[in-house]
N, C-alpha and C. Protein backbone atom coordinates (compact mmCIF):
# COMPACT_ATOMS: atom_id res chain seq x y z
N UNK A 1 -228.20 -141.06 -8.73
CA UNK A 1 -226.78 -141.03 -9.01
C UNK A 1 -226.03 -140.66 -7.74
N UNK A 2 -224.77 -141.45 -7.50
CA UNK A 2 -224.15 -141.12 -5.78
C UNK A 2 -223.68 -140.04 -6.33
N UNK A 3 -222.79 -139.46 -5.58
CA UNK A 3 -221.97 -137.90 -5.58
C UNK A 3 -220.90 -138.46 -4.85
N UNK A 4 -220.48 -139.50 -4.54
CA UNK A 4 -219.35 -139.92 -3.69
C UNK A 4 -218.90 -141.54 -4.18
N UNK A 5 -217.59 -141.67 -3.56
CA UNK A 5 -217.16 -143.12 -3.44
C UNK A 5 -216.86 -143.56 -2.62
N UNK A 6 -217.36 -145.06 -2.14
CA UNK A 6 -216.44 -145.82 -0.67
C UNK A 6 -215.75 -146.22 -1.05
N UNK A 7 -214.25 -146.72 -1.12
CA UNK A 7 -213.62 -148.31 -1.46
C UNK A 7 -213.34 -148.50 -0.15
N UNK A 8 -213.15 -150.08 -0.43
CA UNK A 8 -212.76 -150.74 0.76
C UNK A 8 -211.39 -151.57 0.22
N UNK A 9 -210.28 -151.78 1.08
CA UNK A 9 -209.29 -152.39 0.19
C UNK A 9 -208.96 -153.58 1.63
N UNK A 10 -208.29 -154.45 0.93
CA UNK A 10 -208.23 -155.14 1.65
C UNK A 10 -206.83 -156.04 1.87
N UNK A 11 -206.17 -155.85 2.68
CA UNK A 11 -204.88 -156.17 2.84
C UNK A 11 -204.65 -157.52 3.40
N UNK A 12 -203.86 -158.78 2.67
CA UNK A 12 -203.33 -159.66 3.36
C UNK A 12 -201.94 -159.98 3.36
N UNK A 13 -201.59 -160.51 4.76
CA UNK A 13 -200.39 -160.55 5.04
C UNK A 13 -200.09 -162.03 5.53
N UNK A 14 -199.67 -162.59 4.53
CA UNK A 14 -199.58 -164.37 4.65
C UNK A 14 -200.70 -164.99 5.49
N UNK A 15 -200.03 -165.30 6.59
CA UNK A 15 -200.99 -166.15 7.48
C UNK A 15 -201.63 -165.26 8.67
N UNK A 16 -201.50 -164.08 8.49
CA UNK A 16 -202.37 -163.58 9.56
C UNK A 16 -203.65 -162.67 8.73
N UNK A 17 -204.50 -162.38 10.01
CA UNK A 17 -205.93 -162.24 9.60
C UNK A 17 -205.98 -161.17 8.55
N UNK A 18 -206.41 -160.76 7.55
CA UNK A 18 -207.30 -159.56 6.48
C UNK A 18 -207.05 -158.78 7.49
N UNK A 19 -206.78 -157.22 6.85
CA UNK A 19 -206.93 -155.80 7.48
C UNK A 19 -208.05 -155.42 6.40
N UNK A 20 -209.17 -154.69 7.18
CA UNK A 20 -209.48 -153.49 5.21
C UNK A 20 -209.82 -152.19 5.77
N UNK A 21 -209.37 -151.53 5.06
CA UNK A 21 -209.25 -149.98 5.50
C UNK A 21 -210.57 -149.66 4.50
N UNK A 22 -211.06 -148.68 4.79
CA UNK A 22 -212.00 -147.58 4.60
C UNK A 22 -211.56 -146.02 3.63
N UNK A 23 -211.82 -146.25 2.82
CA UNK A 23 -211.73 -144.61 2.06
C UNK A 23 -212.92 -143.47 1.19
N UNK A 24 -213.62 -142.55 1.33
CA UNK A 24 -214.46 -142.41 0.99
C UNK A 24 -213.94 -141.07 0.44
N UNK A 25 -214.80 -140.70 -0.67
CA UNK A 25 -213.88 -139.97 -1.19
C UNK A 25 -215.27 -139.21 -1.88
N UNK A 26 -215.11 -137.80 -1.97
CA UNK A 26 -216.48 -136.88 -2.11
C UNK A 26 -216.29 -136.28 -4.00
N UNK A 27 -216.06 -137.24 -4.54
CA UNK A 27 -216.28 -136.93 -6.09
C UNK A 27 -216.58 -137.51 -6.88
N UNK A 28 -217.77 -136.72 -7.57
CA UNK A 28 -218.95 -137.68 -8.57
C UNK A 28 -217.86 -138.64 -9.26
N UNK A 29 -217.20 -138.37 -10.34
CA UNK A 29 -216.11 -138.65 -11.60
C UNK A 29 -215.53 -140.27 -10.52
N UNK A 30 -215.95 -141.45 -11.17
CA UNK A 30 -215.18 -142.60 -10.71
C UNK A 30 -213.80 -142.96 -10.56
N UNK A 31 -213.42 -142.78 -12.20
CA UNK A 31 -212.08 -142.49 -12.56
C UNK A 31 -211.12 -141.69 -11.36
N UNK A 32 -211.51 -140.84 -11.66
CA UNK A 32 -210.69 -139.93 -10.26
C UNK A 32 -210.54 -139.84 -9.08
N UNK A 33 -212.15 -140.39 -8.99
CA UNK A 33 -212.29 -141.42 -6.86
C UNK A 33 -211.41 -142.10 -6.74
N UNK A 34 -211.36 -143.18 -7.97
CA UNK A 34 -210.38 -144.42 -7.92
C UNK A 34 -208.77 -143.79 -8.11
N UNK A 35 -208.53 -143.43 -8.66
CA UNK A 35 -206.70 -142.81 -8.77
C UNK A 35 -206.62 -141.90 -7.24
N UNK A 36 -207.22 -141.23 -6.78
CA UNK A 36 -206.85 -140.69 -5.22
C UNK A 36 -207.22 -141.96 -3.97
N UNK A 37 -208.37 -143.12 -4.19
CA UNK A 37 -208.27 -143.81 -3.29
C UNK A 37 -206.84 -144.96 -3.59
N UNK A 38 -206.66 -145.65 -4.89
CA UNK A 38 -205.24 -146.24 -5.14
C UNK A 38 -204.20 -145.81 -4.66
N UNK A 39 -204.21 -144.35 -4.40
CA UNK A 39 -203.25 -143.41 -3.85
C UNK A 39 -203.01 -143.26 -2.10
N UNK A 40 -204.54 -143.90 -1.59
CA UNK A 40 -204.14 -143.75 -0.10
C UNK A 40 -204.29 -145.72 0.11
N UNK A 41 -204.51 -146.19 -1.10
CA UNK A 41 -204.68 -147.70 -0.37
C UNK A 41 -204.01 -148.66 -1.44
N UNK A 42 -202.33 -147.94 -0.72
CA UNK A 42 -200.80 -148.88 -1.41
C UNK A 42 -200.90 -149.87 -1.11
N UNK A 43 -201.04 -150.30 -2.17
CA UNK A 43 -200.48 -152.04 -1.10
C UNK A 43 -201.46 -153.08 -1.13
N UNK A 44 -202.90 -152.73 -1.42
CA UNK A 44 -203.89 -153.37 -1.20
C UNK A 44 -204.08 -154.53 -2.09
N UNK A 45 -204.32 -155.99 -1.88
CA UNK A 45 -204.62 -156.74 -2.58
C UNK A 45 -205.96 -156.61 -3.76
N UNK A 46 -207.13 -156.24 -2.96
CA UNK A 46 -208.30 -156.38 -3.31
C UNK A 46 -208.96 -154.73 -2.83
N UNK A 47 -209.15 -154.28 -4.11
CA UNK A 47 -209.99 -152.58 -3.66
C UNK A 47 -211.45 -153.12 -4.08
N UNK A 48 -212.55 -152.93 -3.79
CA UNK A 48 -214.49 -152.92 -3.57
C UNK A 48 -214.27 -151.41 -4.11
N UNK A 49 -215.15 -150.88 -4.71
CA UNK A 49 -215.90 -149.51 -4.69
C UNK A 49 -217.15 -149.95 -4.79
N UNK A 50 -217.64 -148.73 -4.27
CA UNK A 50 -219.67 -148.51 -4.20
C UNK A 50 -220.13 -147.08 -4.21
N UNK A 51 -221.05 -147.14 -4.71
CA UNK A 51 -221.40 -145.22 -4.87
C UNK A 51 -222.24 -145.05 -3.33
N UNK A 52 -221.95 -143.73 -2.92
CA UNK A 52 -222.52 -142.55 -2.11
C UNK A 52 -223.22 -141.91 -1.95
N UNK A 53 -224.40 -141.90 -1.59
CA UNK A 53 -225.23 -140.68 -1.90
C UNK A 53 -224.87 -139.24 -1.34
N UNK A 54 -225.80 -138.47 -1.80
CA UNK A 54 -225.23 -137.14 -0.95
C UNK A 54 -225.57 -136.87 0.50
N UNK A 55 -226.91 -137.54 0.86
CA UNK A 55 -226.91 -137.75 2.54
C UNK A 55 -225.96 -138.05 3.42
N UNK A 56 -225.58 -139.57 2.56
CA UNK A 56 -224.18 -140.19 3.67
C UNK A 56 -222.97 -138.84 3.69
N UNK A 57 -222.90 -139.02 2.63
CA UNK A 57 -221.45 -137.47 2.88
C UNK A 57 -221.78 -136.60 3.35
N UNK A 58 -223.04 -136.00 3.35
CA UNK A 58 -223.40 -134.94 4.39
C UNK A 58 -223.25 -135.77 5.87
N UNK A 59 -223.57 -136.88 5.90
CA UNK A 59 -223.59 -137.22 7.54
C UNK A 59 -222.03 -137.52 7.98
N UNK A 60 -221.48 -137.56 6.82
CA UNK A 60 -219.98 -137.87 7.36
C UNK A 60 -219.88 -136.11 7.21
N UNK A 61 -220.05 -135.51 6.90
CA UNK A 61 -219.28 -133.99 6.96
C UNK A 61 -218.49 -133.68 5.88
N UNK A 62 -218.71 -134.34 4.99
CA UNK A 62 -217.55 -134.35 3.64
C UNK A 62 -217.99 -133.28 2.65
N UNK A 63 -217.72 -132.50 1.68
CA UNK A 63 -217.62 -131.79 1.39
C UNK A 63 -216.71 -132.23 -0.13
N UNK A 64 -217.26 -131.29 -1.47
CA UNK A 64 -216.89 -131.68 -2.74
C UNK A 64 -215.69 -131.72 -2.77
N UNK A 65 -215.01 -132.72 -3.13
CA UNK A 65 -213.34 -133.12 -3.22
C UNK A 65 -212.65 -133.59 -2.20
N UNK A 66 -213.20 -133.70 -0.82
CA UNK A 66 -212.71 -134.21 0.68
C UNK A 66 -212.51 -135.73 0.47
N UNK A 67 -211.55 -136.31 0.77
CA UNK A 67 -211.19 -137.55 1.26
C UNK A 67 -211.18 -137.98 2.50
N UNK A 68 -212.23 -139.25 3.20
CA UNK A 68 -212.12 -139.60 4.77
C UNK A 68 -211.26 -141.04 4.45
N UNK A 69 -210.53 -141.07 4.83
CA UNK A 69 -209.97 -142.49 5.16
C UNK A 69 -210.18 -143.02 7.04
């Protein structure tokens, strides 16, 4: 079971290239990953999520309830 969330969102702007930002977010509960990452990724056409294990967030330095964007 992860302990974390990535989304990836992905922004387009007519004719120029895709942006996608990065948000990872250090809480088991999906529901609630997803309402704080919607919250840093306005705007986004297309949000991805994927679960986390607790290694990766330890290697990012994250900590229960931390958000990395």
């Amino acid at each position: 079971m992860g302990a974390g969330w990535r989304f990836l969102g992905t922004f387009k702007r007519g004719r120029k290239e895709s942006v996608t930002l990065e948000c990872t977010v250090a809480v088991r509960d999906w529901l609630t990953a997803e309402a704080i990452a919607r919250s840093k990724l306005v705007g986004a056409d297309e949000i991805a999520a994927m679960e986390v294990s607790r290694a990766e967030l330890e290697r990012l330095k994250l900590q229960d309830g931390d958000v990395r964007f």
